[in-house]
PDB file of N, CA and C in Angstrom:
ATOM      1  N   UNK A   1       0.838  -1.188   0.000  1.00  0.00           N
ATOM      2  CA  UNK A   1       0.000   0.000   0.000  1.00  0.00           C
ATOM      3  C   UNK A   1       0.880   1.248   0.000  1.00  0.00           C
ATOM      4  N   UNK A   2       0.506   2.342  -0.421  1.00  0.00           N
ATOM      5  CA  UNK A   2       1.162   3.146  -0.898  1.00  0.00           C
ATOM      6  C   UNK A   2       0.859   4.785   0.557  1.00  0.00           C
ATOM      7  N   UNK A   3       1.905   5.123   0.814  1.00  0.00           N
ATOM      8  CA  UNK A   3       1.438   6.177   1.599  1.00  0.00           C
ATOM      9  C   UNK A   3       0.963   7.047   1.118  1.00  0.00           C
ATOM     10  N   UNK A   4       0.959   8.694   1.765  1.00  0.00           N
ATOM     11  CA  UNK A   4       0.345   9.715   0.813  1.00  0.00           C
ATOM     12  C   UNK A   4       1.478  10.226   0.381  1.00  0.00           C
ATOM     13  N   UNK A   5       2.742  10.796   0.702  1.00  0.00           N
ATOM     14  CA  UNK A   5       3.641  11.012  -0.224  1.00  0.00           C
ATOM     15  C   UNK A   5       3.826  10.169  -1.932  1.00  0.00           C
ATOM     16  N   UNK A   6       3.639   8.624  -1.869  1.00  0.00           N
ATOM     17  CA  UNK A   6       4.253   8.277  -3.323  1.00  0.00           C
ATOM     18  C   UNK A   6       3.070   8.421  -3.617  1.00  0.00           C
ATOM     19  N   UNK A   7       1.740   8.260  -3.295  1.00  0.00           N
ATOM     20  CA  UNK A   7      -0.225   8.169  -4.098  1.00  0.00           C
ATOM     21  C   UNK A   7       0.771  10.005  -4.511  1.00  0.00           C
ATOM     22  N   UNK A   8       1.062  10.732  -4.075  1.00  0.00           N
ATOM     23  CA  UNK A   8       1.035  12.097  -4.709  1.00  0.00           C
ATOM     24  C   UNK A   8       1.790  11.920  -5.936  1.00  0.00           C
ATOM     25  N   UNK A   9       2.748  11.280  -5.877  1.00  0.00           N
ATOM     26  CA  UNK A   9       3.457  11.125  -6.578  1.00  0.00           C
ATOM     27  C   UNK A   9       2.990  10.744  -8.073  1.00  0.00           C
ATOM     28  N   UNK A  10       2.547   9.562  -7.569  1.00  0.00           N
ATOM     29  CA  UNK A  10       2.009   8.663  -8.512  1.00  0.00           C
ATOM     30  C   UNK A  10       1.011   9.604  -9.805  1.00  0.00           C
ATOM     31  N   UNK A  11       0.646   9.995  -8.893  1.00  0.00           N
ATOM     32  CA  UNK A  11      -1.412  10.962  -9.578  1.00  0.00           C
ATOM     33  C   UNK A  11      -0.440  12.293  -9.968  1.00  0.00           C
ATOM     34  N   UNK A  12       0.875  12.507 -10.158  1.00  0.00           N
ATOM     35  CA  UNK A  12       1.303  13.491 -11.127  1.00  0.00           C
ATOM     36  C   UNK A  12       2.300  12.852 -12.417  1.00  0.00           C
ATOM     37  N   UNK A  13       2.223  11.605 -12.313  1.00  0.00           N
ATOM     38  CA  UNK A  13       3.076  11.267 -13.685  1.00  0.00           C
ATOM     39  C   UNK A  13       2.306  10.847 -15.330  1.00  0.00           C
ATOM     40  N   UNK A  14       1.012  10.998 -14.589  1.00  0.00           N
ATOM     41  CA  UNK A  14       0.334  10.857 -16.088  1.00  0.00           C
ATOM     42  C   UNK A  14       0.080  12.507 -16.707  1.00  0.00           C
ATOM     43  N   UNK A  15       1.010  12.608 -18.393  1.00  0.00           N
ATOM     44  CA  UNK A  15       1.052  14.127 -18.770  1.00  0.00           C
ATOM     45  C   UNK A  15      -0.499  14.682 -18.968  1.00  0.00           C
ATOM     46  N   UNK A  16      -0.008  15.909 -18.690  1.00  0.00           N
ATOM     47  CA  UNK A  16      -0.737  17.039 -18.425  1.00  0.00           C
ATOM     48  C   UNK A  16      -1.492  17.410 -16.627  1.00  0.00           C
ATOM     49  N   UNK A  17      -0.814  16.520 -15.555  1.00  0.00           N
ATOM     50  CA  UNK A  17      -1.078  16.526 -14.383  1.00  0.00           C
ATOM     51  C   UNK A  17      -0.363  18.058 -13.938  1.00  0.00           C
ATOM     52  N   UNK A  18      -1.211  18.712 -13.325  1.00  0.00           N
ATOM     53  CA  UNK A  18      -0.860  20.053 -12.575  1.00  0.00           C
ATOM     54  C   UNK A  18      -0.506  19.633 -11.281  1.00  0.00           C
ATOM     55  N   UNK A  19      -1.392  19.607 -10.327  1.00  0.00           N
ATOM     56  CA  UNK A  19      -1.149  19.580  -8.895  1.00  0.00           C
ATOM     57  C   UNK A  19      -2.233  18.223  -8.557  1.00  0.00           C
ATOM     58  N   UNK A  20      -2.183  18.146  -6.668  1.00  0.00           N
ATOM     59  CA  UNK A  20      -2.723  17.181  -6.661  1.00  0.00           C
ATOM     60  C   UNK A  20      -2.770  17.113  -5.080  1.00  0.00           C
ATOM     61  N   UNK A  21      -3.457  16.783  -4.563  1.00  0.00           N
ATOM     62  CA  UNK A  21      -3.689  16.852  -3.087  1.00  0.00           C
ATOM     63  C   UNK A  21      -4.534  15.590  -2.507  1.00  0.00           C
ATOM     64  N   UNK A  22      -4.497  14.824  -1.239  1.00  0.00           N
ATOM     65  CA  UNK A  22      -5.347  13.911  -0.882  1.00  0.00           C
ATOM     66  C   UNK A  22      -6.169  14.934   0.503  1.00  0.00           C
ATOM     67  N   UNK A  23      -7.299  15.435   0.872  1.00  0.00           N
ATOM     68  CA  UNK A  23      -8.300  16.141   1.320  1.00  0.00           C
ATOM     69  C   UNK A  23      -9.075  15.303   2.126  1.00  0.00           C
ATOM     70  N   UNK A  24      -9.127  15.804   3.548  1.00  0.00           N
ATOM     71  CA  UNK A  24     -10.145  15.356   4.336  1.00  0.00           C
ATOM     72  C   UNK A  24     -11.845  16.338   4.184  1.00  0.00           C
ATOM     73  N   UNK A  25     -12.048  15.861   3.722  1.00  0.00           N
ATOM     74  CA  UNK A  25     -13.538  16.048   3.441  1.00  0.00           C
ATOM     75  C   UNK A  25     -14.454  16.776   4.619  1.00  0.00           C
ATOM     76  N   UNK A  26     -14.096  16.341   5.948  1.00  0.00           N
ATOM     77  CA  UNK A  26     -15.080  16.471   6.949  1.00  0.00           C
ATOM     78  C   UNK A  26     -14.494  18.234   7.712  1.00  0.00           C
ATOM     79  N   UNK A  27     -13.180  18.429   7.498  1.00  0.00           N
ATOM     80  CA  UNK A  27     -12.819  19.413   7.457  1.00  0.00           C
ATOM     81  C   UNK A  27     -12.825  20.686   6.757  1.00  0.00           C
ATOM     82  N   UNK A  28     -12.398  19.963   5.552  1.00  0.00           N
ATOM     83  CA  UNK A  28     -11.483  20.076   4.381  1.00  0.00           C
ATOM     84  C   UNK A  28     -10.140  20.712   4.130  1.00  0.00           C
ATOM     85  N   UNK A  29      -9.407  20.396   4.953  1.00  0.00           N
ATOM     86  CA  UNK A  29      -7.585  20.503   5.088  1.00  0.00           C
ATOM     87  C   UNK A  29      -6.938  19.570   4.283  1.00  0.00           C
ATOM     88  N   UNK A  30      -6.289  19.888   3.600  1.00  0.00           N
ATOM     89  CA  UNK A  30      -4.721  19.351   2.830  1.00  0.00           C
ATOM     90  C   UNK A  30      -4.215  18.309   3.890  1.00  0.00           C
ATOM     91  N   UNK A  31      -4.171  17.244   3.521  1.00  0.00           N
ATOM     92  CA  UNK A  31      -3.570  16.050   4.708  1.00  0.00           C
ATOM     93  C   UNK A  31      -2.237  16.139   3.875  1.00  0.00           C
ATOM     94  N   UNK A  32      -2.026  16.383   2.330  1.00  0.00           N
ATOM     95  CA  UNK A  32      -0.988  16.107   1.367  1.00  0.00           C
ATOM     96  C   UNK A  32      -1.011  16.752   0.394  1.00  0.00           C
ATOM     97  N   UNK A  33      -0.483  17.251  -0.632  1.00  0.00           N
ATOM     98  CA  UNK A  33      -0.045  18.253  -1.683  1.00  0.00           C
ATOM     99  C   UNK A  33       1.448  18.237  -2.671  1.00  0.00           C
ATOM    100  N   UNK A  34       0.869  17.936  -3.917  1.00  0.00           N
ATOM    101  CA  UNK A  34       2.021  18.365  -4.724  1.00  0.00           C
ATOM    102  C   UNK A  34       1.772  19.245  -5.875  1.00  0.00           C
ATOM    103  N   UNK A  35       2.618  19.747  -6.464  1.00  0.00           N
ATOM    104  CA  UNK A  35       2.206  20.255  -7.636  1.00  0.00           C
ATOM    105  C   UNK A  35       1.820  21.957  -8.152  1.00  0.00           C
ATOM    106  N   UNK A  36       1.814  22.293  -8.643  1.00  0.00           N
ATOM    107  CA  UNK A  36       1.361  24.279  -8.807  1.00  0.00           C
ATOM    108  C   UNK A  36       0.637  24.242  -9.629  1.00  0.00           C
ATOM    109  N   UNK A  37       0.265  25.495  -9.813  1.00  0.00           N
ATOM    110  CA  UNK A  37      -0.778  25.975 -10.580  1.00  0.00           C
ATOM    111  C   UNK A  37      -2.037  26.553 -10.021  1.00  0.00           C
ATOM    112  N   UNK A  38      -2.495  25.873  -8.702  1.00  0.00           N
ATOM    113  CA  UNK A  38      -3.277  26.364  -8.166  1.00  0.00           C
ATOM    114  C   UNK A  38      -3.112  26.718  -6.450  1.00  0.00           C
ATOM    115  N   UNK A  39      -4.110  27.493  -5.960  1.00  0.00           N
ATOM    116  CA  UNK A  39      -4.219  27.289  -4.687  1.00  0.00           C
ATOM    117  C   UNK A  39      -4.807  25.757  -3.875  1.00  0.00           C
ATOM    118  N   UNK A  40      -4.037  25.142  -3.426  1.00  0.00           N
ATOM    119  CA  UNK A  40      -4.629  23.792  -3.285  1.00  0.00           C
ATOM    120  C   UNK A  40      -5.111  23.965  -1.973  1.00  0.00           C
ATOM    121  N   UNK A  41      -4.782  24.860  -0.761  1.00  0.00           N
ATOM    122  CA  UNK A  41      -5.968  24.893   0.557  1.00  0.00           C
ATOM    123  C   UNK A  41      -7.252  25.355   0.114  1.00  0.00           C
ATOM    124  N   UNK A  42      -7.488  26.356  -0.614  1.00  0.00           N
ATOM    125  CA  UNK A  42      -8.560  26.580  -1.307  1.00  0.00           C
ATOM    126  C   UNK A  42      -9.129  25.945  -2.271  1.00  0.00           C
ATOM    127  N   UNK A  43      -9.200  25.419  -2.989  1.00  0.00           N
ATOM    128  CA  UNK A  43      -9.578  24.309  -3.799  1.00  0.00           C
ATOM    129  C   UNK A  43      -9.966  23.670  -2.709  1.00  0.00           C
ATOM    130  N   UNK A  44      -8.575  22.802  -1.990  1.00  0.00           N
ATOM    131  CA  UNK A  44      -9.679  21.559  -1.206  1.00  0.00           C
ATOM    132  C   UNK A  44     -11.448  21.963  -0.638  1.00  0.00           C
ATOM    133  N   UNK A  45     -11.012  23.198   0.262  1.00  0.00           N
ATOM    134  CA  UNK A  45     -12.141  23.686   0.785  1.00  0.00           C
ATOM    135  C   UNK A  45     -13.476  24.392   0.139  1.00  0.00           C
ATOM    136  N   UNK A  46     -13.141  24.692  -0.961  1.00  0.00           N
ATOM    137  CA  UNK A  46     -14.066  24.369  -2.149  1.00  0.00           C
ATOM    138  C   UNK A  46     -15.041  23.020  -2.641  1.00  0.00           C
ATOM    139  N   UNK A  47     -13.561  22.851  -3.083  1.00  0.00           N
ATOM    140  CA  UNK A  47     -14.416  20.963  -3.127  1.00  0.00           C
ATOM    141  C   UNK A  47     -15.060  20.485  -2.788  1.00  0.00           C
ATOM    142  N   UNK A  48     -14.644  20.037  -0.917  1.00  0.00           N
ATOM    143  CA  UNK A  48     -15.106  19.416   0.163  1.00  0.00           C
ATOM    144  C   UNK A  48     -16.909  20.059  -0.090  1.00  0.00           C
ATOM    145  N   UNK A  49     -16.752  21.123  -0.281  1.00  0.00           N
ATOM    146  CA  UNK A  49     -18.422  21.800  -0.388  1.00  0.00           C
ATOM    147  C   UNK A  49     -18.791  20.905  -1.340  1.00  0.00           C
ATOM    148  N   UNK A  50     -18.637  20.755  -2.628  1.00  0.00           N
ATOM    149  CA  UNK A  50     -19.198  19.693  -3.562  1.00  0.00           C
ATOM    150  C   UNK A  50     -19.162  18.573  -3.842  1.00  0.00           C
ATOM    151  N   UNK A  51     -17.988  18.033  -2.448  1.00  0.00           N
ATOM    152  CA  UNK A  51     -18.742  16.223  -2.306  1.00  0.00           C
ATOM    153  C   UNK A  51     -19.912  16.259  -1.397  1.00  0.00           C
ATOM    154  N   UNK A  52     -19.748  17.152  -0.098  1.00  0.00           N
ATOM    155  CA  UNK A  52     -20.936  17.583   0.678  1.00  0.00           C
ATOM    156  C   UNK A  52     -21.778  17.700  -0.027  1.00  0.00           C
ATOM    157  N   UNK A  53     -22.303  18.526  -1.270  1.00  0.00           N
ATOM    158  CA  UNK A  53     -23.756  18.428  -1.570  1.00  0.00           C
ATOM    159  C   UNK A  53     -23.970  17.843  -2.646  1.00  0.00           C
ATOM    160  N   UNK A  54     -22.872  17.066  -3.079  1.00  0.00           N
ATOM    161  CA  UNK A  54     -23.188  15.329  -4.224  1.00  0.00           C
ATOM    162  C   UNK A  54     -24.065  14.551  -2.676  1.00  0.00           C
ATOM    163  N   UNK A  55     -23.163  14.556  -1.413  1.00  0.00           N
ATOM    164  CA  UNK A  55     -23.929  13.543  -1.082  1.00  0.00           C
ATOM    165  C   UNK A  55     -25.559  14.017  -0.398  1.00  0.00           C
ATOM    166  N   UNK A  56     -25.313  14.958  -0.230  1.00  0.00           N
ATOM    167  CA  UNK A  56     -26.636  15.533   0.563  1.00  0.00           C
ATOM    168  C   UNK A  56     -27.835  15.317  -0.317  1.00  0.00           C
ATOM    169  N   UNK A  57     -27.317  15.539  -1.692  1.00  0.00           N
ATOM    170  CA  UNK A  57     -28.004  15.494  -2.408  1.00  0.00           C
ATOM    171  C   UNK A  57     -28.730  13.964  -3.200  1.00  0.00           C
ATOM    172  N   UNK A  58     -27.797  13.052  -2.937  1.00  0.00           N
ATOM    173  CA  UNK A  58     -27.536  11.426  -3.208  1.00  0.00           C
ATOM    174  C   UNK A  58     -28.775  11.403  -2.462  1.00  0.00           C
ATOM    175  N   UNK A  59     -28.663  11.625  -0.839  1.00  0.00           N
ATOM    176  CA  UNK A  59     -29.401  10.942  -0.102  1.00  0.00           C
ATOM    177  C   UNK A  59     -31.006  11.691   0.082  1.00  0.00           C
ATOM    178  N   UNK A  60     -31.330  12.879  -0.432  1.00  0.00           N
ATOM    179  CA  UNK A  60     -32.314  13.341  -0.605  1.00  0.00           C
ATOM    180  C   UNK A  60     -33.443  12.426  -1.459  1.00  0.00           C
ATOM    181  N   UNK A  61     -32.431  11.933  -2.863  1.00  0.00           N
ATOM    182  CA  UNK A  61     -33.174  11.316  -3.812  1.00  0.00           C
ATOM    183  C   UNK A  61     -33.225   9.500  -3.434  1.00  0.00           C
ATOM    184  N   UNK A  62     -32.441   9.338  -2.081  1.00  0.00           N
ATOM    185  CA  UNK A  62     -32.817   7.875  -1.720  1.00  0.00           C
ATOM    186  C   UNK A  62     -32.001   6.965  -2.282  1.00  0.00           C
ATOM    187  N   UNK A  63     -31.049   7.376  -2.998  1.00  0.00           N
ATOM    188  CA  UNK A  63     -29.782   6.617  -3.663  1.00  0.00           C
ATOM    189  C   UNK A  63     -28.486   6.076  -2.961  1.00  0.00           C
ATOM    190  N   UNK A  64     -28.708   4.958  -2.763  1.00  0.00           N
ATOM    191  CA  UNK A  64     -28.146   4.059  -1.512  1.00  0.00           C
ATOM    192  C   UNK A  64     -26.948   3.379  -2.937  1.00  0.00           C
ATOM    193  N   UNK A  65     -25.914   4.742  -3.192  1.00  0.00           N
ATOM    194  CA  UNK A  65     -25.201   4.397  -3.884  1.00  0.00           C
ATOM    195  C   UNK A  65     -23.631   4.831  -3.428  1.00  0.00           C
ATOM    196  N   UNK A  66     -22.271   4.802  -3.965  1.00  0.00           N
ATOM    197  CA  UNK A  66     -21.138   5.361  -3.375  1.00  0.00           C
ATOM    198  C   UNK A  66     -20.415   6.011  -4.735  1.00  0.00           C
ATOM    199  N   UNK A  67     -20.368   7.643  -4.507  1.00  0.00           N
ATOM    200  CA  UNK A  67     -19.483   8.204  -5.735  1.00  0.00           C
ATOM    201  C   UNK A  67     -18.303   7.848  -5.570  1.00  0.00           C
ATOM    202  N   UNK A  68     -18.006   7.426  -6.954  1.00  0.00           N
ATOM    203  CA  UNK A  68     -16.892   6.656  -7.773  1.00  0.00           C
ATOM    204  C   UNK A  68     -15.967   7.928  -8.048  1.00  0.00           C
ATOM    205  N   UNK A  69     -16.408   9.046  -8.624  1.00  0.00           N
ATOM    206  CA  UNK A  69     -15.304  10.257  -9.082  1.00  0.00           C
ATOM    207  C   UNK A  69     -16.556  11.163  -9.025  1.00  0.00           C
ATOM    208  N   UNK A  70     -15.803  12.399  -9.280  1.00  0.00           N
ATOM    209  CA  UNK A  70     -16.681  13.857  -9.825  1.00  0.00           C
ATOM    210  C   UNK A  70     -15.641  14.480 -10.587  1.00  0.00           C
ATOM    211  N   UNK A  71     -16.306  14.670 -11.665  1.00  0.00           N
ATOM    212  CA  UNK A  71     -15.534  15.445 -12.926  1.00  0.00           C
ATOM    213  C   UNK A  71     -15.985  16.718 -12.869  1.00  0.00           C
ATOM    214  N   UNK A  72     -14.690  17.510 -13.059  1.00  0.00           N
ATOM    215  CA  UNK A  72     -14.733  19.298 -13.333  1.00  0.00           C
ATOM    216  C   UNK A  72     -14.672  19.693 -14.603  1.00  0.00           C
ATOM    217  N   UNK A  73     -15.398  19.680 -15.739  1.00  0.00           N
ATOM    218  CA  UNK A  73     -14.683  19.912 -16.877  1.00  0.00           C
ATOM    219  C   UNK A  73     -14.712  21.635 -16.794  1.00  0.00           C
ATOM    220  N   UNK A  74     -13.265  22.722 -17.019  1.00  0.00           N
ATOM    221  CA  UNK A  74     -13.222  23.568 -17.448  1.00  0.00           C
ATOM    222  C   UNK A  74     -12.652  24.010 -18.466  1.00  0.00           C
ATOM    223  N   UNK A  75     -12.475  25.156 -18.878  1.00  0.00           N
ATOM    224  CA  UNK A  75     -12.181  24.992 -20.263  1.00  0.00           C
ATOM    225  C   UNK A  75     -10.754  24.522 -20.472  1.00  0.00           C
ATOM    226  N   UNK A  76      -9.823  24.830 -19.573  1.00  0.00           N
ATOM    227  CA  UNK A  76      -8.649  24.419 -19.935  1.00  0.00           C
ATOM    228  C   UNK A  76      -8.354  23.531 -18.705  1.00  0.00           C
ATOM    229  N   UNK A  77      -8.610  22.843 -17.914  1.00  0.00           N
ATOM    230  CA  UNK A  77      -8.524  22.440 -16.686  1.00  0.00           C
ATOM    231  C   UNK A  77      -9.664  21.095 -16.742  1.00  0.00           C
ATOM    232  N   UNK A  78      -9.308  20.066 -15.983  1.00  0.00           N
ATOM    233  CA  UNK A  78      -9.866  18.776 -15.602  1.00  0.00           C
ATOM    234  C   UNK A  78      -9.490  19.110 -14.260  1.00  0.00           C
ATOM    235  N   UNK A  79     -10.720  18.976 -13.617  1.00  0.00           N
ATOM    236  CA  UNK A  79     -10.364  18.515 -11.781  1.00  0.00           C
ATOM    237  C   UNK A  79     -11.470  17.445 -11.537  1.00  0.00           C
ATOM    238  N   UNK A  80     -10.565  16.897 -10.564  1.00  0.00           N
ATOM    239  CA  UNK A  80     -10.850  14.965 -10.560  1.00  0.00           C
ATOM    240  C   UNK A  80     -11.210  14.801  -9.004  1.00  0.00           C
ATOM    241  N   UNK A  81     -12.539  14.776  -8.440  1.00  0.00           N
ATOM    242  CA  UNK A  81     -12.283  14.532  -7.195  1.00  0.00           C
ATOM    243  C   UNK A  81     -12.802  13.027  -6.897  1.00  0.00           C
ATOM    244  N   UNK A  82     -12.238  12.182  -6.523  1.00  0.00           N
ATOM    245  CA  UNK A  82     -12.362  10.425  -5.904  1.00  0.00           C
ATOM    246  C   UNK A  82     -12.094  10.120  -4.665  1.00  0.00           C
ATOM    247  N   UNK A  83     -13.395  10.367  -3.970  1.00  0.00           N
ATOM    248  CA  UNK A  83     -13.435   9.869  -2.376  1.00  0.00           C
ATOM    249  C   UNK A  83     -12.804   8.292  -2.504  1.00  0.00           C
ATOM    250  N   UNK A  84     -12.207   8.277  -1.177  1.00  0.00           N
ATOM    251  CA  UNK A  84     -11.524   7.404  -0.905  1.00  0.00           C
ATOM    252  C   UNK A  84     -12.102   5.871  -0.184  1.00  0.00           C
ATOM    253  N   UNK A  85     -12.537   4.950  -1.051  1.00  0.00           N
ATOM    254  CA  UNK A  85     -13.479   3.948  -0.247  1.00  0.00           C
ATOM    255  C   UNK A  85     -12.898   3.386   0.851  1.00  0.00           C
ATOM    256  N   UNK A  86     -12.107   3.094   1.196  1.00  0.00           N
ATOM    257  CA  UNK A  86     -11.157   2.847   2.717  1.00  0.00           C
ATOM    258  C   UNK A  86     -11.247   3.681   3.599  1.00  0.00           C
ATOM    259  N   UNK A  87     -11.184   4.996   3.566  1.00  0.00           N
ATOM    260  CA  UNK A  87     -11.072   6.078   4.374  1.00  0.00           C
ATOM    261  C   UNK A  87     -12.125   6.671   4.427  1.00  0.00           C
ATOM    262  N   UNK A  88     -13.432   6.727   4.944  1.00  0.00           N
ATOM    263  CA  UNK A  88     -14.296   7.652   5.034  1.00  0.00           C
ATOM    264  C   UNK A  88     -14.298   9.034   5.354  1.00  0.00           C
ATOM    265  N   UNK A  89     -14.049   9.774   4.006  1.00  0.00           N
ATOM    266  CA  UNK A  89     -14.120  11.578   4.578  1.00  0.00           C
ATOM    267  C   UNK A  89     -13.035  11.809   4.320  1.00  0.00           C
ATOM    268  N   UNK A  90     -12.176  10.966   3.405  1.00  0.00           N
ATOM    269  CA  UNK A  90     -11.050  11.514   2.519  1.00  0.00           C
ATOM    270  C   UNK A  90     -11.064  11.086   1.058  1.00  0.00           C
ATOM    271  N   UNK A  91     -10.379  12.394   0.642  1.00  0.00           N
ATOM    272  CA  UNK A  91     -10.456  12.327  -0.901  1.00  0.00           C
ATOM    273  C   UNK A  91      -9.236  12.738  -1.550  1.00  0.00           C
ATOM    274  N   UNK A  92      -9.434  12.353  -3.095  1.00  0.00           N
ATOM    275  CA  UNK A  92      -8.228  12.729  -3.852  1.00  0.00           C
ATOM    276  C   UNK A  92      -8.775  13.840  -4.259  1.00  0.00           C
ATOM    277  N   UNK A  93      -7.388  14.617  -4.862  1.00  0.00           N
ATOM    278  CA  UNK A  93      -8.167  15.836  -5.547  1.00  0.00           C
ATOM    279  C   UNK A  93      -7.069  15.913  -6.885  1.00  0.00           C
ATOM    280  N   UNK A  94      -7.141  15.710  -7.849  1.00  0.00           N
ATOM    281  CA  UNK A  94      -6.457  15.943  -9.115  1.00  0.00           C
ATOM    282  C   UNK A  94      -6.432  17.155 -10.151  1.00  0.00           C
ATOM    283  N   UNK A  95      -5.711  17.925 -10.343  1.00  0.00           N
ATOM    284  CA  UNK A  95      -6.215  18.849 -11.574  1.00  0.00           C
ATOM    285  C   UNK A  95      -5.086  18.605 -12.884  1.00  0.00           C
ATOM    286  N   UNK A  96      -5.705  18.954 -13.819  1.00  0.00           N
ATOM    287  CA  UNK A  96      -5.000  18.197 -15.290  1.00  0.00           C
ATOM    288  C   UNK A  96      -5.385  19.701 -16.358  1.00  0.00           C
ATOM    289  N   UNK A  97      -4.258  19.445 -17.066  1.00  0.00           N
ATOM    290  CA  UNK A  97      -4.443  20.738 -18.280  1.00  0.00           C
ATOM    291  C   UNK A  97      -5.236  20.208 -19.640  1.00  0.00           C
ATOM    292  N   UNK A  98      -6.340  20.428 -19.422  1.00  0.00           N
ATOM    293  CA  UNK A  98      -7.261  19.611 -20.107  1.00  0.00           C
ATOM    294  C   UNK A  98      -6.433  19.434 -21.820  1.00  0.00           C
ATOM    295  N   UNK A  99      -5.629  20.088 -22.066  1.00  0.00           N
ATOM    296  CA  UNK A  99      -5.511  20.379 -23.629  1.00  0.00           C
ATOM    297  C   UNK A  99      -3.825  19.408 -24.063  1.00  0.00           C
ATOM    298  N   UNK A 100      -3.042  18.719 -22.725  1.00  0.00           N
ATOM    299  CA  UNK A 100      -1.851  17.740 -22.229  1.00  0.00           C
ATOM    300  C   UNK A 100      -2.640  16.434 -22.029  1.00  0.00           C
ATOM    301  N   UNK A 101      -3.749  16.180 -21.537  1.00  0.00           N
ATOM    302  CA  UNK A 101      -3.880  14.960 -20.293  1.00  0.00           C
ATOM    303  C   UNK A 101      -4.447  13.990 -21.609  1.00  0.00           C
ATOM    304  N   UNK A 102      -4.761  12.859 -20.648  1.00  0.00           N
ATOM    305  CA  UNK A 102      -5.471  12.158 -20.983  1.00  0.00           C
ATOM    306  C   UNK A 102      -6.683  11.436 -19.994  1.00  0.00           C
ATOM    307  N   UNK A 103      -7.869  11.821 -20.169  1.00  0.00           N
ATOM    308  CA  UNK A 103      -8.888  11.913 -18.892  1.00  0.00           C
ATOM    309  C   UNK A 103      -8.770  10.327 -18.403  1.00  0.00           C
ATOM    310  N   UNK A 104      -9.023   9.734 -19.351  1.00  0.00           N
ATOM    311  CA  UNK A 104      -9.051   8.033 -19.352  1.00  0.00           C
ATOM    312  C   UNK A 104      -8.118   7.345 -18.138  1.00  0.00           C
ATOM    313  N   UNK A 105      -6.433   7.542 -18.481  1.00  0.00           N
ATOM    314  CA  UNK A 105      -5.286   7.476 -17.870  1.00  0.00           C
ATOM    315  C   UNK A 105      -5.536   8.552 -16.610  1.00  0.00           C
ATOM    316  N   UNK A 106      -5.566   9.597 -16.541  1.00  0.00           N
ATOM    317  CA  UNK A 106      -5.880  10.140 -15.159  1.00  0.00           C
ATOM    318  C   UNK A 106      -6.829   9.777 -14.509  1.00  0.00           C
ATOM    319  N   UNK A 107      -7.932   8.898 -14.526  1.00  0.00           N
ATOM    320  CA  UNK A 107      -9.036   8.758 -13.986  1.00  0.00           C
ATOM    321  C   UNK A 107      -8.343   7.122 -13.208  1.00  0.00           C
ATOM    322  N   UNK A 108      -8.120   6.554 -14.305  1.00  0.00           N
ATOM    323  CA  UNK A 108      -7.150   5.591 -13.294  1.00  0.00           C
ATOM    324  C   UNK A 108      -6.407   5.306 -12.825  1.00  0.00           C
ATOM    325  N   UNK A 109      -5.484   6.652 -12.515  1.00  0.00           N
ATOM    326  CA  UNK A 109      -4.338   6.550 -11.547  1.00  0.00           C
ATOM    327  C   UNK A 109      -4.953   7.079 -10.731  1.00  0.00           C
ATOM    328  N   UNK A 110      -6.190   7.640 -10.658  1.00  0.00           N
ATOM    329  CA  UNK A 110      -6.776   8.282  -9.457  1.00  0.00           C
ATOM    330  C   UNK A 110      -7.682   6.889  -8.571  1.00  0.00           C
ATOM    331  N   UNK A 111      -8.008   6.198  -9.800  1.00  0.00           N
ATOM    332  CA  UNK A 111      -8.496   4.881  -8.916  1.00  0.00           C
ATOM    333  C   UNK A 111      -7.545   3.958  -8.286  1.00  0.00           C
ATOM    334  N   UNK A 112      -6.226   3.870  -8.967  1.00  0.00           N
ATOM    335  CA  UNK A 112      -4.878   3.181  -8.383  1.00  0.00           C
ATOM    336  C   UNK A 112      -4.694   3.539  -7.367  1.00  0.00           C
ATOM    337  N   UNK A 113      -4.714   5.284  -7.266  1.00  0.00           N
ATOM    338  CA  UNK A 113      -4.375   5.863  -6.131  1.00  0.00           C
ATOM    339  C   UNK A 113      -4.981   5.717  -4.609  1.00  0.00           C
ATOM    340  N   UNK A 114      -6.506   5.254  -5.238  1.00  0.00           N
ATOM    341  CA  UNK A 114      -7.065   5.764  -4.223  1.00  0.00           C
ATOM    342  C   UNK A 114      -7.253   4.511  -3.439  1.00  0.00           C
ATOM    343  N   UNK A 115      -7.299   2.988  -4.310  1.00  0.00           N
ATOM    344  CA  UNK A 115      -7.196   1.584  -4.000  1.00  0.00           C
ATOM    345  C   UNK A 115      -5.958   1.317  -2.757  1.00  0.00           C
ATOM    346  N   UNK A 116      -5.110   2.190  -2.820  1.00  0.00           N
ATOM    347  CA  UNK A 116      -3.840   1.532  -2.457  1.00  0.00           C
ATOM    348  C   UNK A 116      -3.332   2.311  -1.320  1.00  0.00           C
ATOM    349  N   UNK A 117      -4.334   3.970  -0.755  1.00  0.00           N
ATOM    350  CA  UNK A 117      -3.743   4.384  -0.410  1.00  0.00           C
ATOM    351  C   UNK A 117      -3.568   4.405   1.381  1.00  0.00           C
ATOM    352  N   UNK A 118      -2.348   4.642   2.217  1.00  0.00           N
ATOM    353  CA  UNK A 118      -2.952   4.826   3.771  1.00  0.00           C
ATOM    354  C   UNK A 118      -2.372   5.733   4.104  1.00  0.00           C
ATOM    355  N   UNK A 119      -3.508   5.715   5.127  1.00  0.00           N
ATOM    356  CA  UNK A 119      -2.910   7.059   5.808  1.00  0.00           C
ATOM    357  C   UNK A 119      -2.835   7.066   6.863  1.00  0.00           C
TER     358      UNK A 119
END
């Protein structure tokens, strides 16, 4: 199993990876961070707001289901957020230069990542 230093690692070697952070959700603080381009305490705490109301919203409609990813498409930017099924209330957070990446390959190093990771 992979700690959070190499999972950071890892979730920046597929091209067009910017930055990359693993996020406690229930907070939303940076547990881990690599990468530039963005503000990543902000982002997380951003985020964390929009797995909060994926799920608030999950459970409104009675959907006794578990998000797999949430895709950001912006115009030049992919952000990848994949709660962590081991860890309840932590997440990955990925951002990609939409016009370098490849969504496919980033989506599953974010599932590699997130399979393997402890903390």
């Amino acid at each position: 199993m992979a700690n959070v230093k190499e999972s950071l690692s890892a979730l920046l070697q597929p091209d067009g990876a910017m930055c990359t952070a693993i996020v406690d959700a229930n907070s939303g603080m940076v547990l881990g961070q690599e990468g530039t381009g963005l503000d990543l305490e902000l982002a997380a705490a951003g985020n964390t707001e929009v797995v909060r109301a994926k799920l608030k919203t999950m459970k409104s409609l009675g959907l006794n289901e578990q998000i797999e990813d949430i895709l950001i498409t912006l115009g030049s930017q992919y952000h990848i957020i994949r709660p962590v099924a081991s860890k309840e209330g932590l997440f990955v957070y990925l951002v990609l230069d939409k016009g370098k990446s490849n969504l496919a390959l980033a989506r599953r190093a974010c599932q590699e990542v997130e399979s393997t990771l402890t903390v």
